[in-house]
Every structure is written in C-alpha cells, then in structure tokens.
C-alpha atoms as a PDB file:
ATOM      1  CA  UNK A   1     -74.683 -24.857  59.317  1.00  0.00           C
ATOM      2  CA  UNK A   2     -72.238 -21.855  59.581  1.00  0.00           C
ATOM      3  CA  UNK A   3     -70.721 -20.989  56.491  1.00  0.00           C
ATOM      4  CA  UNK A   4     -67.068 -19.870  58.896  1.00  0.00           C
ATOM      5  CA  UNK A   5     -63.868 -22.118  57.422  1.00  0.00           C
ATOM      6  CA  UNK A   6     -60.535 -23.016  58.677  1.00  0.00           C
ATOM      7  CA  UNK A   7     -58.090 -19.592  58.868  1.00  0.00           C
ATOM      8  CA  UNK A   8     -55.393 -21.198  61.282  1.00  0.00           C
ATOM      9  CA  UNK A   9     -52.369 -23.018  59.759  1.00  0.00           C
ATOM     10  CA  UNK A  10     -51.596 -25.588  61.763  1.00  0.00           C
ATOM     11  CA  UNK A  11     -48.000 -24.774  63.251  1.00  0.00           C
ATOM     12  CA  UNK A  12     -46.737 -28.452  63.456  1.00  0.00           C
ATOM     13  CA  UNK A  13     -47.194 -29.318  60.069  1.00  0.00           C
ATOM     14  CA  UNK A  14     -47.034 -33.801  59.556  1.00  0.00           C
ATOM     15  CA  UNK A  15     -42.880 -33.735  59.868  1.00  0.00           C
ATOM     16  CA  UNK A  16     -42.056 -37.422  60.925  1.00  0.00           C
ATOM     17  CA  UNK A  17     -40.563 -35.707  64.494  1.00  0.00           C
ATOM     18  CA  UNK A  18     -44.248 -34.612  65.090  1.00  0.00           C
ATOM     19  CA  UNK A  19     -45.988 -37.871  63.995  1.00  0.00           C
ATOM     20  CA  UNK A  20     -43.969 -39.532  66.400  1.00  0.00           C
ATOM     21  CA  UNK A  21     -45.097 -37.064  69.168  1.00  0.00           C
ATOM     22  CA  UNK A  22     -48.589 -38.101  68.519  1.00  0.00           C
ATOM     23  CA  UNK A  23     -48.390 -42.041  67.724  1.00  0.00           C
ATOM     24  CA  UNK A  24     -47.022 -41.755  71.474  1.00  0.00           C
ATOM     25  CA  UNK A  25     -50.909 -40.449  72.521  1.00  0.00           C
ATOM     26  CA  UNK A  26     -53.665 -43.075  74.142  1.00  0.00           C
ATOM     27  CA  UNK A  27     -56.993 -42.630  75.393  1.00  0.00           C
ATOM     28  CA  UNK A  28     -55.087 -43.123  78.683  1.00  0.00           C
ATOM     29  CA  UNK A  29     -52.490 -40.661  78.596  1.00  0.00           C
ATOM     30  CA  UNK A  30     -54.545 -38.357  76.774  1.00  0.00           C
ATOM     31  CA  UNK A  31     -57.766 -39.605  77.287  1.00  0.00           C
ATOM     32  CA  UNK A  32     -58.553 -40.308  80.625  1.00  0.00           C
ATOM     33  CA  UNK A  33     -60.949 -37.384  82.072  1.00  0.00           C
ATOM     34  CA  UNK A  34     -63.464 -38.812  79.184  1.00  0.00           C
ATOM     35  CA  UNK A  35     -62.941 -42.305  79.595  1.00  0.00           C
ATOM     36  CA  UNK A  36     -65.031 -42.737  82.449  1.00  0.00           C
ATOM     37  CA  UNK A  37     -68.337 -41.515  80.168  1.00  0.00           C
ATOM     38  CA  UNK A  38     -67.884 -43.981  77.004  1.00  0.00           C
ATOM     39  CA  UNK A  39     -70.235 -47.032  76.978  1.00  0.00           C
ATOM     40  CA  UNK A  40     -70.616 -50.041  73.860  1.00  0.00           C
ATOM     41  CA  UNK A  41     -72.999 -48.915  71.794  1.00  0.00           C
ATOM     42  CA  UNK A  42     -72.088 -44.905  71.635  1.00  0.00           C
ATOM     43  CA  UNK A  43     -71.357 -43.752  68.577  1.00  0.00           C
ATOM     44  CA  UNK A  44     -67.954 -41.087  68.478  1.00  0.00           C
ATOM     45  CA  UNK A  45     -67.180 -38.171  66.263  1.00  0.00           C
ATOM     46  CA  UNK A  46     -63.289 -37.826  66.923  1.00  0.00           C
ATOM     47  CA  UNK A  47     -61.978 -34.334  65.354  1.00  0.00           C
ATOM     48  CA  UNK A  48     -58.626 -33.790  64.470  1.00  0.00           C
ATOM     49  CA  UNK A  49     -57.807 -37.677  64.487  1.00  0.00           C
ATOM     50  CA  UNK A  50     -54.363 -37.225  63.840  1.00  0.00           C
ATOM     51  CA  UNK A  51     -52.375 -40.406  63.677  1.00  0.00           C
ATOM     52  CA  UNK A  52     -55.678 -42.239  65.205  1.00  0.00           C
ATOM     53  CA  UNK A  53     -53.797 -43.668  68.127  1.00  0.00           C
ATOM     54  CA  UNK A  54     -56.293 -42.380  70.579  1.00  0.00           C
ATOM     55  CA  UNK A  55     -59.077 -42.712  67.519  1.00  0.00           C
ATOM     56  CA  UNK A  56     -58.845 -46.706  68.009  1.00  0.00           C
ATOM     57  CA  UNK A  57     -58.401 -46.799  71.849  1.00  0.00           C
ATOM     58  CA  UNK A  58     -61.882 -45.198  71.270  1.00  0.00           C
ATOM     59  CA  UNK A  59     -63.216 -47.499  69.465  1.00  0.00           C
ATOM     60  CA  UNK A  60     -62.433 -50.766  71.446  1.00  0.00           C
ATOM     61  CA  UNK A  61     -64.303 -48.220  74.624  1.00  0.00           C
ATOM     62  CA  UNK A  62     -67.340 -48.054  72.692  1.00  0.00           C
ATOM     63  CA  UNK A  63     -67.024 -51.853  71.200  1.00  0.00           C
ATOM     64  CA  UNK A  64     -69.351 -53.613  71.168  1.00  0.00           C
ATOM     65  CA  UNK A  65     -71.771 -51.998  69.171  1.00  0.00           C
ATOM     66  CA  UNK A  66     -70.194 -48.237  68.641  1.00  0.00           C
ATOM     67  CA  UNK A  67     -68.888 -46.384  66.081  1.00  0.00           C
ATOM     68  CA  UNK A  68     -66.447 -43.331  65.786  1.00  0.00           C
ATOM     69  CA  UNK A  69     -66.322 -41.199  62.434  1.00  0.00           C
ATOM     70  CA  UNK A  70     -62.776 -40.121  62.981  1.00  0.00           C
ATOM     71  CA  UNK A  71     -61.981 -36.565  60.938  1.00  0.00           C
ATOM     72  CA  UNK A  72     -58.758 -34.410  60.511  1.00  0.00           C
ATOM     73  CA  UNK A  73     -58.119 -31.143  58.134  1.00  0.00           C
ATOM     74  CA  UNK A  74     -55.145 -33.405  56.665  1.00  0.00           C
ATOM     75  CA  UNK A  75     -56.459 -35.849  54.249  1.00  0.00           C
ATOM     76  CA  UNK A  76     -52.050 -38.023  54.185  1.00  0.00           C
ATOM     77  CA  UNK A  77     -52.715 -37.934  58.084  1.00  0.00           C
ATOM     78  CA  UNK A  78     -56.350 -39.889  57.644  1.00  0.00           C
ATOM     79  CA  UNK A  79     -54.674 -42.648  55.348  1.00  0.00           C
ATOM     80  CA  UNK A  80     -52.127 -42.965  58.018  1.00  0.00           C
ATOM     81  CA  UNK A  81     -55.274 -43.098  60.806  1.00  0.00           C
ATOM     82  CA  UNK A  82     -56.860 -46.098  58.239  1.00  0.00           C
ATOM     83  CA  UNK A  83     -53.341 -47.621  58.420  1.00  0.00           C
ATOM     84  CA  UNK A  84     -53.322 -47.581  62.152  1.00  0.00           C
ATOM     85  CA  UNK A  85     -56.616 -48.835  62.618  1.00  0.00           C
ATOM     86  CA  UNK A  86     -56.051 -51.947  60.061  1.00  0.00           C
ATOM     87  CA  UNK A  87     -52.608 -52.781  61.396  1.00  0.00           C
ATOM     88  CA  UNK A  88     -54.412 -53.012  64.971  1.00  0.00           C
ATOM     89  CA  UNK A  89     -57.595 -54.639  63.217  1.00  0.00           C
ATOM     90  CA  UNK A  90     -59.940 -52.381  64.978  1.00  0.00           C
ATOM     91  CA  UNK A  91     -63.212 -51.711  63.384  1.00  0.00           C
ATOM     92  CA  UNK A  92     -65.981 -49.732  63.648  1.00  0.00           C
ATOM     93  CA  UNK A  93     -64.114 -46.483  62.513  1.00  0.00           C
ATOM     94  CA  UNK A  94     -65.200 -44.280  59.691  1.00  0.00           C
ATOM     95  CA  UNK A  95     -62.664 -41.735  57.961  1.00  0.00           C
ATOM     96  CA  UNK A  96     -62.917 -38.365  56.197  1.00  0.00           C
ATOM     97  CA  UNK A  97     -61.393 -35.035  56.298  1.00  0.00           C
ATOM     98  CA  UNK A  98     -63.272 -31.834  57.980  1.00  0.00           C
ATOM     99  CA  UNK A  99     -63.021 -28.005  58.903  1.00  0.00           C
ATOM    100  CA  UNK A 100     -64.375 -28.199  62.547  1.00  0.00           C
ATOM    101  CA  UNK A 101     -65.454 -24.306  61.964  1.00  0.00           C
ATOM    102  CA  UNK A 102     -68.275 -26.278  59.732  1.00  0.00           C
ATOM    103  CA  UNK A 103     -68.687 -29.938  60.149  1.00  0.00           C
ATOM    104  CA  UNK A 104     -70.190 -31.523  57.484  1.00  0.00           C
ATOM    105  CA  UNK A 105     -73.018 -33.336  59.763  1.00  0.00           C
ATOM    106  CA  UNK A 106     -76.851 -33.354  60.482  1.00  0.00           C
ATOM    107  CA  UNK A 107     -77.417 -31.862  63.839  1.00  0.00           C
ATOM    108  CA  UNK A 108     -77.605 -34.450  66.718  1.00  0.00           C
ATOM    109  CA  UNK A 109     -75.320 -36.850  64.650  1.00  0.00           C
ATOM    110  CA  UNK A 110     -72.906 -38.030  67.854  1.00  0.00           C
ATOM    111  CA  UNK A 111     -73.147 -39.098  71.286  1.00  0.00           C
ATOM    112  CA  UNK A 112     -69.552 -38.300  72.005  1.00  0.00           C
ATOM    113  CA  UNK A 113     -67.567 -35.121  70.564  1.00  0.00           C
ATOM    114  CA  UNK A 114     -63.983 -35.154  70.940  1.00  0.00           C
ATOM    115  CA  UNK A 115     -61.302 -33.182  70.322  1.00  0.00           C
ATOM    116  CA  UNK A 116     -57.791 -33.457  72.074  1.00  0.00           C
ATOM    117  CA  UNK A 117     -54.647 -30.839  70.991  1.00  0.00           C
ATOM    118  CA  UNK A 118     -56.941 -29.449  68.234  1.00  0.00           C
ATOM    119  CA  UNK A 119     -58.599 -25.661  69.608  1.00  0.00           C
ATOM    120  CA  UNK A 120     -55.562 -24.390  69.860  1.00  0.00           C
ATOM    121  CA  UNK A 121     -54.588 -24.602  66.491  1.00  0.00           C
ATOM    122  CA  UNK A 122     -58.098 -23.592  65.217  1.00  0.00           C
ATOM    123  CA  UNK A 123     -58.935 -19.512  63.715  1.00  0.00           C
ATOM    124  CA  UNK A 124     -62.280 -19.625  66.463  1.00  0.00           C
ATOM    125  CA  UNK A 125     -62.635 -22.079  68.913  1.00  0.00           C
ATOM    126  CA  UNK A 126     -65.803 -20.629  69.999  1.00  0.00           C
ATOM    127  CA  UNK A 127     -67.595 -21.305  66.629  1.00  0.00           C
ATOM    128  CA  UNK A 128     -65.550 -24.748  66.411  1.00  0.00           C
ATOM    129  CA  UNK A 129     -67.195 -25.769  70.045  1.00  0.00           C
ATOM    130  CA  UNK A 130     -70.285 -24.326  68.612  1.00  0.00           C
ATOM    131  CA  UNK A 131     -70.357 -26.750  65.897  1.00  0.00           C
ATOM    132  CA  UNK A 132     -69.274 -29.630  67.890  1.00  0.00           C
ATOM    133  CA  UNK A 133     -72.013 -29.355  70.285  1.00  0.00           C
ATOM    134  CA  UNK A 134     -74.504 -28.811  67.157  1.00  0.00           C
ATOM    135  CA  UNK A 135     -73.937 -31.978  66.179  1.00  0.00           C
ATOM    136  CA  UNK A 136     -73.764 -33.654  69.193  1.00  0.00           C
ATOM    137  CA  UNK A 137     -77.011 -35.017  70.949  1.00  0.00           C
ATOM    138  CA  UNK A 138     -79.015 -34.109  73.575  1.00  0.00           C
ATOM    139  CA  UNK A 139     -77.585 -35.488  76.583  1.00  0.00           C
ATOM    140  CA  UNK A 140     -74.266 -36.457  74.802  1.00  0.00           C
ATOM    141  CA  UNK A 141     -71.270 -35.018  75.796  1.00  0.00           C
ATOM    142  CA  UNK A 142     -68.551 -32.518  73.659  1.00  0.00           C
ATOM    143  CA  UNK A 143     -65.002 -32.674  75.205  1.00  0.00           C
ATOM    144  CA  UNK A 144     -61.618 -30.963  74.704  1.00  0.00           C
ATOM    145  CA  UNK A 145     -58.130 -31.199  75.343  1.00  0.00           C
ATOM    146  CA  UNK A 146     -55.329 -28.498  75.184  1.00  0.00           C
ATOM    147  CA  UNK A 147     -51.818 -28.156  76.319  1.00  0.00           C
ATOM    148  CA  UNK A 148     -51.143 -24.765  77.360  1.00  0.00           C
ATOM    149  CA  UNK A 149     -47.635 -23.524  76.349  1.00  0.00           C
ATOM    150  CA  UNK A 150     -47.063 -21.013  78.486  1.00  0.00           C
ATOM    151  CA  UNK A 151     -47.358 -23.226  81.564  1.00  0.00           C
ATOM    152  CA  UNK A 152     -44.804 -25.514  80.583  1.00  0.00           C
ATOM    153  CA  UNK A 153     -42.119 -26.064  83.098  1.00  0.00           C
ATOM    154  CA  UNK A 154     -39.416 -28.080  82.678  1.00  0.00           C
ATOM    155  CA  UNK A 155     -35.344 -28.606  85.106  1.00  0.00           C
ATOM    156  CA  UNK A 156     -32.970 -27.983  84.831  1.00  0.00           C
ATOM    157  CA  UNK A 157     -33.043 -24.275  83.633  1.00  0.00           C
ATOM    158  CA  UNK A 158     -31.829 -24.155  79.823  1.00  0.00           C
ATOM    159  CA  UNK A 159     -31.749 -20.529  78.596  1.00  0.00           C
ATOM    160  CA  UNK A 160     -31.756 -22.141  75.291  1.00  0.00           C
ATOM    161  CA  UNK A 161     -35.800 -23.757  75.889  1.00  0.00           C
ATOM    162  CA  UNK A 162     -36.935 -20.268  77.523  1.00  0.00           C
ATOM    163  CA  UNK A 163     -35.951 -19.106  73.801  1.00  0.00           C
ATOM    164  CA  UNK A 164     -38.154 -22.319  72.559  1.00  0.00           C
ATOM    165  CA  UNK A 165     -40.863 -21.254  74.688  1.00  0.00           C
ATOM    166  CA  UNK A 166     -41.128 -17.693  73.596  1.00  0.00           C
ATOM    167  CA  UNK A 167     -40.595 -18.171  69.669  1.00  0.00           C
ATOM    168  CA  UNK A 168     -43.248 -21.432  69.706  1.00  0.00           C
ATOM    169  CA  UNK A 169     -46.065 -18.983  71.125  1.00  0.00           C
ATOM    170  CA  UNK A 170     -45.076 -16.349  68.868  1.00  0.00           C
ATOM    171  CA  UNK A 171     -45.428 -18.112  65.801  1.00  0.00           C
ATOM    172  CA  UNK A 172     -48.147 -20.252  66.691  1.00  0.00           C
ATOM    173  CA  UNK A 173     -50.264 -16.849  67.225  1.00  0.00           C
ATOM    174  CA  UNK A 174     -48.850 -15.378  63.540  1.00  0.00           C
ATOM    175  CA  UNK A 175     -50.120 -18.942  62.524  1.00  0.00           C
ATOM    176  CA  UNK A 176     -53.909 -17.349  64.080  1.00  0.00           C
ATOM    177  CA  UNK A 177     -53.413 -20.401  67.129  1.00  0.00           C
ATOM    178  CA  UNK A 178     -53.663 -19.816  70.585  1.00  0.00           C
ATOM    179  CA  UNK A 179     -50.607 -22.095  72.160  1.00  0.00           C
ATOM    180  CA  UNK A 180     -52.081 -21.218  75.672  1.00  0.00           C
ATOM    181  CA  UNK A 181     -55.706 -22.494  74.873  1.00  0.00           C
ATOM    182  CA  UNK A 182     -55.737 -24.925  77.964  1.00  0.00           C
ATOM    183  CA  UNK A 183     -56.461 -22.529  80.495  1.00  0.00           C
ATOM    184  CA  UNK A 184     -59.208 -20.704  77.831  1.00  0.00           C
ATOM    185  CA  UNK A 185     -60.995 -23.893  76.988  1.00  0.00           C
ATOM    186  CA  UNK A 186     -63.996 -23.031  79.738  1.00  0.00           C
ATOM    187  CA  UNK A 187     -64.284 -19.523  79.122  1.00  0.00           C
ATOM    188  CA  UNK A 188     -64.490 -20.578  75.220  1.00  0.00           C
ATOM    189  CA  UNK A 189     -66.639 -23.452  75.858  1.00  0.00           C
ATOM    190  CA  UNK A 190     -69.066 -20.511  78.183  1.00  0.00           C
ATOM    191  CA  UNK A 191     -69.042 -17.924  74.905  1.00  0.00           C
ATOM    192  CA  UNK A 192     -70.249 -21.040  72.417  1.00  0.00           C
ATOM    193  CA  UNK A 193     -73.016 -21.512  74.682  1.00  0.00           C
ATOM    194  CA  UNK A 194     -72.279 -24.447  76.894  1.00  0.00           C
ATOM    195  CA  UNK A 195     -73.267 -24.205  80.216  1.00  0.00           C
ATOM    196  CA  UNK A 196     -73.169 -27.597  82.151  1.00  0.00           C
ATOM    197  CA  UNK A 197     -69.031 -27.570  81.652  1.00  0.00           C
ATOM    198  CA  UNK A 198     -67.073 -29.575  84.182  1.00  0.00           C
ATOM    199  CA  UNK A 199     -63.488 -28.406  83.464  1.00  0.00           C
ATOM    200  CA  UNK A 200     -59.864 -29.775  84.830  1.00  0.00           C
ATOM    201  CA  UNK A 201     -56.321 -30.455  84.494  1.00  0.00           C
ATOM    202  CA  UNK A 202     -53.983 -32.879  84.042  1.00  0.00           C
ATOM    203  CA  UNK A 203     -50.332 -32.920  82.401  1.00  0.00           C
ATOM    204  CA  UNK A 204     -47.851 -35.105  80.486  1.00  0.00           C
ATOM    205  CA  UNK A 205     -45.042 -35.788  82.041  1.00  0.00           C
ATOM    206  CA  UNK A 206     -41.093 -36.932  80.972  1.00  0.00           C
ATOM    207  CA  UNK A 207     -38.713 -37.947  84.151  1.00  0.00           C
ATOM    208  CA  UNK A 208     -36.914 -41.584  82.988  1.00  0.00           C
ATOM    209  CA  UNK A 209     -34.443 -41.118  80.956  1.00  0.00           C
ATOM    210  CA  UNK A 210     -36.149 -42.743  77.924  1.00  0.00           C
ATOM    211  CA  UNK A 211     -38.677 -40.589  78.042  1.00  0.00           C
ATOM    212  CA  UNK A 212     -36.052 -37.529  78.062  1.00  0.00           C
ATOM    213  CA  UNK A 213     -34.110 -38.704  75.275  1.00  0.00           C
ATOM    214  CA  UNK A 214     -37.437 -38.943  73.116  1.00  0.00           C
ATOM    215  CA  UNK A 215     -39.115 -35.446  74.255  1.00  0.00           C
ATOM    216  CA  UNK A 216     -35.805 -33.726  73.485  1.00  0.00           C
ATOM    217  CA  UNK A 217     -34.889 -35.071  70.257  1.00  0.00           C
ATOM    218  CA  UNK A 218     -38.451 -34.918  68.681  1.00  0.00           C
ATOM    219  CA  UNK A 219     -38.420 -31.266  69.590  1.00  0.00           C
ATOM    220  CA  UNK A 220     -35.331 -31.131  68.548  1.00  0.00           C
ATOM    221  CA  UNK A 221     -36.207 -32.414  64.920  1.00  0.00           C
ATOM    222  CA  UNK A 222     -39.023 -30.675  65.162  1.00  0.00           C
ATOM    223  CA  UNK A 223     -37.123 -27.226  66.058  1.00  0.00           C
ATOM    224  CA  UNK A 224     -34.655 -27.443  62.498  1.00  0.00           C
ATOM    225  CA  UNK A 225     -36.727 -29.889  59.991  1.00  0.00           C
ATOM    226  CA  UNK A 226     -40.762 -29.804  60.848  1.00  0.00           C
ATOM    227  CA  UNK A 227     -42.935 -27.297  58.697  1.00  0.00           C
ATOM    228  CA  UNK A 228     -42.751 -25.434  62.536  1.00  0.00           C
ATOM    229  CA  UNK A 229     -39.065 -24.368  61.389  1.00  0.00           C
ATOM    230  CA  UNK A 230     -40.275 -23.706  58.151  1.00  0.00           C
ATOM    231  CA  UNK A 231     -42.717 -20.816  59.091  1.00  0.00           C
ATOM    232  CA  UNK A 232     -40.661 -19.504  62.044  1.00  0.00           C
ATOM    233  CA  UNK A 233     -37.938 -18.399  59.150  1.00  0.00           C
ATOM    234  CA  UNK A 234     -40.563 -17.739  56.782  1.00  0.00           C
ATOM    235  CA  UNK A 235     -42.398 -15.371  59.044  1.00  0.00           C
ATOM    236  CA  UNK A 236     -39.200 -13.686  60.075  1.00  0.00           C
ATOM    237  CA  UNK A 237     -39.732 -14.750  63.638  1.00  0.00           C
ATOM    238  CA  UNK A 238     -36.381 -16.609  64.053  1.00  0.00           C
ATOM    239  CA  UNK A 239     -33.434 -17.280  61.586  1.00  0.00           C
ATOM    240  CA  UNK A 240     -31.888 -20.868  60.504  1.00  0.00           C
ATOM    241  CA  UNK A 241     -28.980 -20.448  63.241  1.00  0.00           C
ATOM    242  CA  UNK A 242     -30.707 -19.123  65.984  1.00  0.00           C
ATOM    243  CA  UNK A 243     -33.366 -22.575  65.468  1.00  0.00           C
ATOM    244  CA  UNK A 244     -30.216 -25.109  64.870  1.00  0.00           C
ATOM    245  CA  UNK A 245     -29.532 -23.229  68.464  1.00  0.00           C
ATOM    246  CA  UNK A 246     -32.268 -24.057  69.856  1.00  0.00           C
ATOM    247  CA  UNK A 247     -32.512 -27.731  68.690  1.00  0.00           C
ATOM    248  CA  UNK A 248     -28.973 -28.059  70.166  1.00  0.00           C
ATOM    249  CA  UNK A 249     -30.235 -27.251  73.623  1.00  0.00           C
ATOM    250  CA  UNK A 250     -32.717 -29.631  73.373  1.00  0.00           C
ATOM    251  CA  UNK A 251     -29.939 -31.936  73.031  1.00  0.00           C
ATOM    252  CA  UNK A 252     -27.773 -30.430  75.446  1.00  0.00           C
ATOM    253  CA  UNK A 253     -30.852 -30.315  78.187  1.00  0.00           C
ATOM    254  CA  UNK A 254     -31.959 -33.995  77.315  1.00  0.00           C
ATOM    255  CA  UNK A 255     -28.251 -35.377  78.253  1.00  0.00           C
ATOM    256  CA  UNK A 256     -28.948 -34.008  81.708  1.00  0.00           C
ATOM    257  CA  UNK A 257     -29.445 -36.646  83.853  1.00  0.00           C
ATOM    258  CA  UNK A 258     -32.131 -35.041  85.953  1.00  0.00           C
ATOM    259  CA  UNK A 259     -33.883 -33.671  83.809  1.00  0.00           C
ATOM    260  CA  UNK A 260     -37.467 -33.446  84.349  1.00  0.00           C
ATOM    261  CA  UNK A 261     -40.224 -31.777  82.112  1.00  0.00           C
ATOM    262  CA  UNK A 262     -43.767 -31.503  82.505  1.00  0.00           C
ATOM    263  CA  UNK A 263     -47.019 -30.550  79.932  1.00  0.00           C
ATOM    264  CA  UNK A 264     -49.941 -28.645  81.573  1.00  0.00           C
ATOM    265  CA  UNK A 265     -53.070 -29.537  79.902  1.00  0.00           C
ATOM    266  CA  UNK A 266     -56.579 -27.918  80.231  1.00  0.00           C
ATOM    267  CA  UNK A 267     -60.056 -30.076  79.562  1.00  0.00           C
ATOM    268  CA  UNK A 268     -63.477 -29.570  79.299  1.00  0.00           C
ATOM    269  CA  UNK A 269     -66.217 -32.598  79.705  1.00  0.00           C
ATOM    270  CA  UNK A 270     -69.701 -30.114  78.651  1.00  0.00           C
ATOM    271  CA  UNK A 271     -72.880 -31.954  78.566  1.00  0.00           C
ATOM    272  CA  UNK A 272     -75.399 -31.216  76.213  1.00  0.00           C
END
C-alpha cells in the first residue's frame, strides 16, 4: 500500500451551511451516471461519505444482499452518516474514517468504488484513483464525481458572485484542492492507470424560487461563518468586509426573481 497521506485541507470545513448543502445530495441528483451499474448483492466502498445521504440511497441499490463500507477523513461527519443511516433504518452500511491517498484495505476488497465531490479537495488525485482502483476488483467499477468551479454560470450577472468565484478557487488551491477537478477527472483517472474510462457530464441546477432562496443563503452562511471564511482571512486571501460583501450579494442575487444558477459537474465510470 502507498505510504502517501492526506496534504489537502478540506476548504468547506463541517459548518452547518455546508452540511445542509450535502444532506440535499441523492444517488439521483448526484448519483445517477452510476446507478445504472449497481446490482443486490455488490458490495460498495463509498469515500468521502459525508453526511451519508447518497451513502444509504446506495445501500437500498445494492439491497438485498450488499454492503457499502462508507469512509470520510472526518470522524463528527461519520457519527452524523451512522445517524442518518439509523434514522432511515437502512442497513448493511459499515463506518470508519480514511485517507483515500492510502486506504486501509486488502487489494480487490470492493465491487463498486465511489467517490462524489471528494478529488477535488484531495493533495493527488492520481494516487487517490490509484488506490481506489487497487482495491477495487477485477471487473468492478471505480467512479468519480466533481463540480468544476470555474464553469459555474449563474443570471442574472452579480459582480458581487464573479468576486465569489475568483476568491473560492483561490483559496481552495492555497488549501492544495483543485476547485476545477471536473473537467481533469479523465486525464487524472488516464495518469493512475485506468484505461477503460467512460467519462461525462451532468450539472445541478437551481431555477424555482425555493431552490434560489436555499443555494443563496447556504453560500451565503457559508461565505461569513463556515471554516471556508475562516481560511480565506487566515490566508490573507480576502478580509472580514470584503466576505460579509460577498455573502450580501448572495442575498441580494437570490431575491432576484429570475434568477437561475447552474453546477457543471465532471464524472468518470472506469472499469477495472
């Protein structure tokens, strides 16, 4: 096993406003170019879990008769995976924490290897693919998900998210990230190796005015209170006023009544 570890902080950080972001995720929404491959019986190795939202939506696919081993860096985030699991009563879900740079596995442990928002927050994707498909099977299947920041697009025009935009990739790549990893995933997933990669796109997207009102003010939150806001002033890459700026045009976009905003997303489906 490769001795590499975790050198990438992850920018987020577990603020409530982000939480929220990804309690929102399902295998559907987030899911769905890997859906089609999951059978009862398959056993699941789900890195970076997160929340578990999609983690149990996984489960039930491979019910009866699967398992997933669901792992995240954050050891509070896992308890609140186990929560989410219980309060749903899905079984068939082991938890644990993990460095994806060295997963603490036998080769050929998984059927499935999944990982959705997580190689762009990672200090080498190409080693943390490598790993993934080292403990995946023969014939099993290691798949990614990324947004990519830089393709974001969003209406109307708010001079105040094009300042977002810009300080989010800059300190996500201080934090040793790479916020535009969705258009990199096959070109990563080609240097660790993999060659029978099927890679595509698909994207999130917020038009009703519910869904506005939520994106907005979790980035909002996110923007002046998440461990995001406290690195961007740490790291000298914005002050407190400029991000209370910022998190006010959130607001001040989000009360527009067309407003319309929409998450590119890169994904990779490489058989082993």
């Amino acid at each position: 096993m490769n001795a590499a570890k975790e050198t990438a902080v992850y920018t987020h950080g577990h603020h409530e406003s982000v939480l929220r972001s990804h309690r929102w995720r399902t295998a559907a929404n987030s899911a769905a170019y890997l859906i089609g491959e999951l059978r009862p019986g398959m056993s699941v190795l789900d890195v970076g879990c997160g929340a578990g939202t999609i983690t149990a939506d996984l489960a039930e696919l491979v019910a009866p008769g699967g398992s997933v081993t669901a792992v995240d860096a954050a050891a509070d985030v896992v308890e609140q995976a186990r929560a989410h699991a219980a309060e749903r009563g899905v079984s068939g879900i082991e938890f644990g924490t993990a460095d994806v740079h060295a997963l603490d596995f036998p080769d050929d442990s998984f059927d499935v290897v999944h990982a959705h928002q997580v190689l762009q927050h990672v200090g080498d994707p190409v080693q943390a693919l490598r790993e993934m498909r080292r403990v995946c099977r023969p014939g099993g299947i290691v798949a990614a998900r990324d947004a990519d920041y830089a393709a974001m697009t969003w209406y109307p025009a708010e001079p105040g998210l094009d300042a977002w935009q810009s300080l989010y990739r800059r300190v996500a790549r201080a934090n040793g990230g790479e916020p535009d990893a969705g258009r990199r995933l096959l070109a990563w997933a080609h240097a660790a190796g993999l060659t029978d990669v099927t890679s595509s796109a698909t994207a999130w997207c917020y038009a009703t005015a519910e869904e506005i009102a939520w994106w907005s003010t979790t980035w909002a939150d996110r923007t002046t209170s998440s461990a995001y806001a406290d690195t961007a002033t740490a790291g000298g890459h914005a002050t407190t006023a400029e991000l209370a700026s910022i998190g006010e045009a959130w607001h001040t976009w989000g009360a527009q009544p067309d407003a319309w905003f929409s998450v590119l997303h890169g994904e990779i489906l490489c058989r082993v």
